[in-house]
N, C-alpha and C. Protein backbone atom coordinates (compact mmCIF):
# COMPACT_ATOMS: atom_id res chain seq x y z
N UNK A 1 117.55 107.01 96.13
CA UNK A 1 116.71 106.20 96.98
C UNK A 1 115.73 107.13 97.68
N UNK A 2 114.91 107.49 97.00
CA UNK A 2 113.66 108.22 97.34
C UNK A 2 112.43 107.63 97.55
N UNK A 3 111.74 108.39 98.51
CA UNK A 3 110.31 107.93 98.43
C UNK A 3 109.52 109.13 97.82
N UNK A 4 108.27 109.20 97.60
CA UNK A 4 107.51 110.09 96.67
C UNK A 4 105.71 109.69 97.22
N UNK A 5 105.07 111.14 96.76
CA UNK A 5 103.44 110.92 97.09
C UNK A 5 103.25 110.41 98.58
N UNK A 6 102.08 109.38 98.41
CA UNK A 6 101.61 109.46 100.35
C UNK A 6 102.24 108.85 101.11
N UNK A 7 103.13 107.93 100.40
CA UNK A 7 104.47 107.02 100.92
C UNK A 7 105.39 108.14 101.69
N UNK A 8 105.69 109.33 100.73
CA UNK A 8 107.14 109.83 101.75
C UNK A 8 105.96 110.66 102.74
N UNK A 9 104.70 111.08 102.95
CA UNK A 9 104.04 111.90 103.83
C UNK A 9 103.87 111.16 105.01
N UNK A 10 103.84 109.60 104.97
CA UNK A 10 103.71 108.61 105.78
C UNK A 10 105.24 108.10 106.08
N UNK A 11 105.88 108.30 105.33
CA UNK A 11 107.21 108.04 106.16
C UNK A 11 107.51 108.80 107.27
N UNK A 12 107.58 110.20 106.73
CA UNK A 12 108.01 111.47 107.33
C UNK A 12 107.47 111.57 108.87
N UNK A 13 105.83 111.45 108.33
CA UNK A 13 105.60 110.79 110.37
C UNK A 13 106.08 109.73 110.84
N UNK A 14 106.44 108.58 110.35
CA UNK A 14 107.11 107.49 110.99
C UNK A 14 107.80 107.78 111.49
N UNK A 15 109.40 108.70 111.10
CA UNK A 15 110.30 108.91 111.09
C UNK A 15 110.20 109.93 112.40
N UNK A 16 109.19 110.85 112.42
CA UNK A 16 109.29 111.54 113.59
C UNK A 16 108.58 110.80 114.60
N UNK A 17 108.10 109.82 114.89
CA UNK A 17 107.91 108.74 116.03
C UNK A 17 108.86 108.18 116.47
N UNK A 18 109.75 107.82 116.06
CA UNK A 18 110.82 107.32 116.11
C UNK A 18 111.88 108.15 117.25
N UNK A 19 112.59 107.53 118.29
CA UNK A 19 113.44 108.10 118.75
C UNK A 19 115.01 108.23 118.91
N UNK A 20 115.39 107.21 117.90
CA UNK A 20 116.63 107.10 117.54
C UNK A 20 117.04 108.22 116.10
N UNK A 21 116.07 108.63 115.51
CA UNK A 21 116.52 109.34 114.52
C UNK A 21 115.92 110.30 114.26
N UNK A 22 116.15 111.79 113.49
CA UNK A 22 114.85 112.69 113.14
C UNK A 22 115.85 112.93 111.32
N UNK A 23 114.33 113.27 110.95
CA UNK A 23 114.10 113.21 109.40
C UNK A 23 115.59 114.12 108.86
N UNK A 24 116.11 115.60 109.81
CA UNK A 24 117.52 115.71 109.19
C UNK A 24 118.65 115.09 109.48
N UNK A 25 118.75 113.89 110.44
CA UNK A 25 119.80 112.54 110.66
C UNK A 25 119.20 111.85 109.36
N UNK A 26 118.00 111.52 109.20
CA UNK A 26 118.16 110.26 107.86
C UNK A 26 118.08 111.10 106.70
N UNK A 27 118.43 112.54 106.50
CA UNK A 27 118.57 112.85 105.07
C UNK A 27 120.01 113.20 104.84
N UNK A 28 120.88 113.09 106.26
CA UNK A 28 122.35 113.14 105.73
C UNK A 28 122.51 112.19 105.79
N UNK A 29 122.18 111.65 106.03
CA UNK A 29 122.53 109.90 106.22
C UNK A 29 122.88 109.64 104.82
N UNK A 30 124.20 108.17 104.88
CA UNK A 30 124.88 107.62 103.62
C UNK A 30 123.43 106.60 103.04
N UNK A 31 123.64 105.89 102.05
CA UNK A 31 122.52 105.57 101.33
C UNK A 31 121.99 104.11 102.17
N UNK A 32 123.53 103.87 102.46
CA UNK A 32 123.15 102.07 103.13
C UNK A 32 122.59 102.51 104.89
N UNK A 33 122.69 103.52 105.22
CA UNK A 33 121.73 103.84 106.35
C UNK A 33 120.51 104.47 106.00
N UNK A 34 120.13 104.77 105.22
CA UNK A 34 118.85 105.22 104.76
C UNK A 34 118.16 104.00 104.19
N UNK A 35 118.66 103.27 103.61
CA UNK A 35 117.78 101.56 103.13
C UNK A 35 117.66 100.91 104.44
N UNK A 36 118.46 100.72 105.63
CA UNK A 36 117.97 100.28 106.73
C UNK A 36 116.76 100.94 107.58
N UNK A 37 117.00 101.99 107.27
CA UNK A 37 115.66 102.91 108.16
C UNK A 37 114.74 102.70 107.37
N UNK A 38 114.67 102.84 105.86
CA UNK A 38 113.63 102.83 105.06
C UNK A 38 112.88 101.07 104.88
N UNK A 39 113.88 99.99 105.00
CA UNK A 39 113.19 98.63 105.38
C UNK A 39 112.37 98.60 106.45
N UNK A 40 113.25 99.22 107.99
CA UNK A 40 112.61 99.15 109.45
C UNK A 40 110.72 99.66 108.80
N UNK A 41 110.91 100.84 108.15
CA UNK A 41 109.82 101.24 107.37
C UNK A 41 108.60 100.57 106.83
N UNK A 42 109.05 99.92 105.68
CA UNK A 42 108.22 99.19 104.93
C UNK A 42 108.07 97.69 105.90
N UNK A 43 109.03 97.18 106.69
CA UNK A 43 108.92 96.01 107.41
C UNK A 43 106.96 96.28 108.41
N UNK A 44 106.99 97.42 108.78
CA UNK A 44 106.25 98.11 110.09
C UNK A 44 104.86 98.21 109.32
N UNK A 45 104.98 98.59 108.11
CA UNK A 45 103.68 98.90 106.74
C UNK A 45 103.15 97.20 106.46
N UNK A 46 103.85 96.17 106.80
CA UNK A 46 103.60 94.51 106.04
C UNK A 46 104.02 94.95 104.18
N UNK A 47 105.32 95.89 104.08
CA UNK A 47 105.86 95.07 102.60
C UNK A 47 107.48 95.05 102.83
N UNK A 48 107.50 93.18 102.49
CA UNK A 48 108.67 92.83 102.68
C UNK A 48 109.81 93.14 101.54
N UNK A 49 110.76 93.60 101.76
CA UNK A 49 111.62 93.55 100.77
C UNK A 49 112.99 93.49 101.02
N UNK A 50 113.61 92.29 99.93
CA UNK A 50 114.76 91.46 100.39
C UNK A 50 115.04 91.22 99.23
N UNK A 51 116.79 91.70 99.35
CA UNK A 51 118.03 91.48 98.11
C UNK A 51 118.90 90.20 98.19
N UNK A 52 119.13 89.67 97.32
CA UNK A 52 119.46 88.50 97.38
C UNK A 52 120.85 88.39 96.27
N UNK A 53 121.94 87.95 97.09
CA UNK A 53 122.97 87.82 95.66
C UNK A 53 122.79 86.38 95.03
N UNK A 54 123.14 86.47 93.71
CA UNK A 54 123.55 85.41 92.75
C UNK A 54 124.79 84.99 92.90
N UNK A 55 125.60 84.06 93.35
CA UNK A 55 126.60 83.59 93.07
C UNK A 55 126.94 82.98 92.05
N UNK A 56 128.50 82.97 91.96
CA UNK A 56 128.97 82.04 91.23
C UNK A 56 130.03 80.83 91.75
N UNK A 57 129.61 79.81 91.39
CA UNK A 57 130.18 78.65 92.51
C UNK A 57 130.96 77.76 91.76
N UNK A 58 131.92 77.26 91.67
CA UNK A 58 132.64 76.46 90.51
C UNK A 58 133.78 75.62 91.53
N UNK A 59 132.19 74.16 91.78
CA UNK A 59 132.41 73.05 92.44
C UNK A 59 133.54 73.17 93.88
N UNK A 60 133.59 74.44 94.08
CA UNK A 60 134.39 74.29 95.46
C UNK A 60 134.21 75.63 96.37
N UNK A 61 133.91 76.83 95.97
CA UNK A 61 133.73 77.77 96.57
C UNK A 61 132.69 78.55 95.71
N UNK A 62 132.09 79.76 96.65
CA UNK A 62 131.68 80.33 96.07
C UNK A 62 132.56 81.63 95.79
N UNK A 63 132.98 82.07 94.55
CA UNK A 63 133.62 82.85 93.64
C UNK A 63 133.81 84.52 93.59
N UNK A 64 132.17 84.88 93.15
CA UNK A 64 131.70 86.22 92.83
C UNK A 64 130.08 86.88 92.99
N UNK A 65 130.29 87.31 93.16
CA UNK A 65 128.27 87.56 93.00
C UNK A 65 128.45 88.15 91.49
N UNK A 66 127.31 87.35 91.01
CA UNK A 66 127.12 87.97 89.83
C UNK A 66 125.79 89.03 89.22
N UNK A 67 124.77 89.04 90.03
CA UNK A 67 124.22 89.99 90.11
C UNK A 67 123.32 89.60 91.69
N UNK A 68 122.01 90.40 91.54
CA UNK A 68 120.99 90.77 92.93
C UNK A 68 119.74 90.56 92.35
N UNK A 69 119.45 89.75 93.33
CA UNK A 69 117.79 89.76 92.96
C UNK A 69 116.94 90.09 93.70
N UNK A 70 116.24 91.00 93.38
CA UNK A 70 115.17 91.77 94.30
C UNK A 70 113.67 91.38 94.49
N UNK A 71 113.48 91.18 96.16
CA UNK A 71 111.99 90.96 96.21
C UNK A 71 111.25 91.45 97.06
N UNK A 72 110.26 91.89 96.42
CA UNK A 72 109.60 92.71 97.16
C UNK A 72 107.61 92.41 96.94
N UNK A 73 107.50 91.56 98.59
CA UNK A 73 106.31 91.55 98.54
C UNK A 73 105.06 92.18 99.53
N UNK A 74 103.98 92.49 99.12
CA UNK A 74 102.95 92.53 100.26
C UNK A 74 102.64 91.21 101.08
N UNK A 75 102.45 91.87 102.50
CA UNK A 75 102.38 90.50 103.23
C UNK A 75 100.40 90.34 103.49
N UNK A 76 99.96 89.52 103.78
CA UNK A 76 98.68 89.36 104.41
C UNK A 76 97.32 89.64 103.03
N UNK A 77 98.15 89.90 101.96
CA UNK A 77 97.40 90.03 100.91
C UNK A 77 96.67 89.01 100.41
N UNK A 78 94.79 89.16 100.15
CA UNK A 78 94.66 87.88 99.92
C UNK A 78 94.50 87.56 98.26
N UNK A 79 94.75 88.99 97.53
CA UNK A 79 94.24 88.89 96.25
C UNK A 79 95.58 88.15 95.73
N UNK A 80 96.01 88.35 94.35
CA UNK A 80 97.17 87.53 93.73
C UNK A 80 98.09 88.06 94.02
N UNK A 81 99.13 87.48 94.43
CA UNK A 81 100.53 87.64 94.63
C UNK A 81 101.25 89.00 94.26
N UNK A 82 101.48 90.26 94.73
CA UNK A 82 102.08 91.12 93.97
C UNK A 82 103.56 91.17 94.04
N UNK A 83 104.28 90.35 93.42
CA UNK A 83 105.75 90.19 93.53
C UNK A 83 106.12 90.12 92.18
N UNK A 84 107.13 90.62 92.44
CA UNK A 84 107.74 91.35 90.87
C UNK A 84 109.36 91.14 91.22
N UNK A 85 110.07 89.67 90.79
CA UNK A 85 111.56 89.47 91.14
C UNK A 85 112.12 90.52 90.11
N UNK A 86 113.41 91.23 90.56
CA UNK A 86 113.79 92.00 89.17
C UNK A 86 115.21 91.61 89.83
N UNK A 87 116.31 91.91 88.77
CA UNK A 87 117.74 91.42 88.62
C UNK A 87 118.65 92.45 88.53
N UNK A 88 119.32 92.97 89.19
CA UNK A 88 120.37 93.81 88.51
C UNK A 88 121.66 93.36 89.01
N UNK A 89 122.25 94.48 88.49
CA UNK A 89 124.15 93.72 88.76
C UNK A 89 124.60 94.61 89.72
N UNK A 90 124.61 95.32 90.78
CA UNK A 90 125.41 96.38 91.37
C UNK A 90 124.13 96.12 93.19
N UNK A 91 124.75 95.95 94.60
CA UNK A 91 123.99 95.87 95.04
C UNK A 91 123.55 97.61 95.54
N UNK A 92 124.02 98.85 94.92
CA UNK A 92 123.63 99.84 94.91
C UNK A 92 122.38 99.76 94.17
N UNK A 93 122.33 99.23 93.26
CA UNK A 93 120.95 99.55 92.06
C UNK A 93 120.38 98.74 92.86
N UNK A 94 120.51 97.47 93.36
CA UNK A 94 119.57 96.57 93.52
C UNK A 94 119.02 97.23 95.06
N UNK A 95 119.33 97.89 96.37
CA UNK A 95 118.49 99.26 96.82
C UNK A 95 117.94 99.94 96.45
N UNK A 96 118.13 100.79 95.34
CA UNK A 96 117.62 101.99 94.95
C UNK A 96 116.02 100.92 94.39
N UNK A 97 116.52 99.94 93.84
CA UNK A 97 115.16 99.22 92.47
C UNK A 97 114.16 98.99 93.93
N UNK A 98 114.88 98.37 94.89
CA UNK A 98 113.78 97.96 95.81
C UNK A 98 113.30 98.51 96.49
N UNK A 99 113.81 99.95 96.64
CA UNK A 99 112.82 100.86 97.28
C UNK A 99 112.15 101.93 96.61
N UNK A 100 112.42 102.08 95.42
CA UNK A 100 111.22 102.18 93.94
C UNK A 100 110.37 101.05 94.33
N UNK A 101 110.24 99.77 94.13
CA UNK A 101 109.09 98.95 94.25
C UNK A 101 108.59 99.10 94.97
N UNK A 102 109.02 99.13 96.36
CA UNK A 102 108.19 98.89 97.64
C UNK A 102 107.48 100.61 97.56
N UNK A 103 108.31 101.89 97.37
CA UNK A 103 107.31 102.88 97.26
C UNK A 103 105.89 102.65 96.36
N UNK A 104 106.20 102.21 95.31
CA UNK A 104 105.10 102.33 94.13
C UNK A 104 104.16 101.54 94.68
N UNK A 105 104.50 100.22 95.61
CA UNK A 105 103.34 99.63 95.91
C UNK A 105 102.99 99.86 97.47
N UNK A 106 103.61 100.79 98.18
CA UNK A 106 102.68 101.39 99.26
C UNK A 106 101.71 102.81 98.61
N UNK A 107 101.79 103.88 97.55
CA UNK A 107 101.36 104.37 97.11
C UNK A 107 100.19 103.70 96.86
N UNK A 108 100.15 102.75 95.54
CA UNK A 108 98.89 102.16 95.37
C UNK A 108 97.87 101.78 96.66
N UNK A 109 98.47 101.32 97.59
CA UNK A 109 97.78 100.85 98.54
C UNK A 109 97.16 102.23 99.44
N UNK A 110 97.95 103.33 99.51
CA UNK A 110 97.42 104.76 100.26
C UNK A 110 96.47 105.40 99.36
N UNK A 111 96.48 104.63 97.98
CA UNK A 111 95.59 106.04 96.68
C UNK A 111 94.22 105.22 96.64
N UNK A 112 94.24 103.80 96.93
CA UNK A 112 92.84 103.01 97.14
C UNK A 112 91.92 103.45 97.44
């Protein structure tokens, strides 16, 4: 769960604005505290991104998750929609996928 290019140069100052944490607290940090700092992140930039489980429901409860669906959009955008749902089965992958997306599309938006 990395960021990369002008995304992690712009994190990195975020991160030192911040007064609850500095950049060597969120690089020992476990992975599911690093996706919360890294949402607080992208939430603060306007790109939303939100995991969603699939259940499985069989007429009385719900069962199992059967996989995650990931979304990740720009907010206030007026051109076409850039949302890209993707699916995986593990809600580890389905972090790591969504903060690959949300990097690749704050990049685009810093290389403009």
């Amino acid at each position: 769960m990395e960021l990369n290019g002008k995304c992690l140069k712009e994190f990195e100052g975020y991160i030192n604005k911040r007064d609850d944490v500095d950049i060597n607290q969120f690089n020992t940090s476990c992975d599911s505290m690093k996706f919360g700092i890294l949402i607080d992140y992208f939430d603060s930039i306007k790109i939303h991104v939100d995991i969603h489980p699939l259940l499985d429901y069989n007429n009385e409860a719900y069962t199992n998750v059967i996989s995650y669906i990931i979304i990740v959009i720009e907010l206030n955008k007026k051109e076409e929609l850039n949302r890209e749902d993707l699916e995986v089965k593990t809600r580890k992958e389905a972090r790591v996928q969504a903060i690959l997306k949300a990097n690749s599309i704050r990049n685009e938006q810093l290389n403009k």
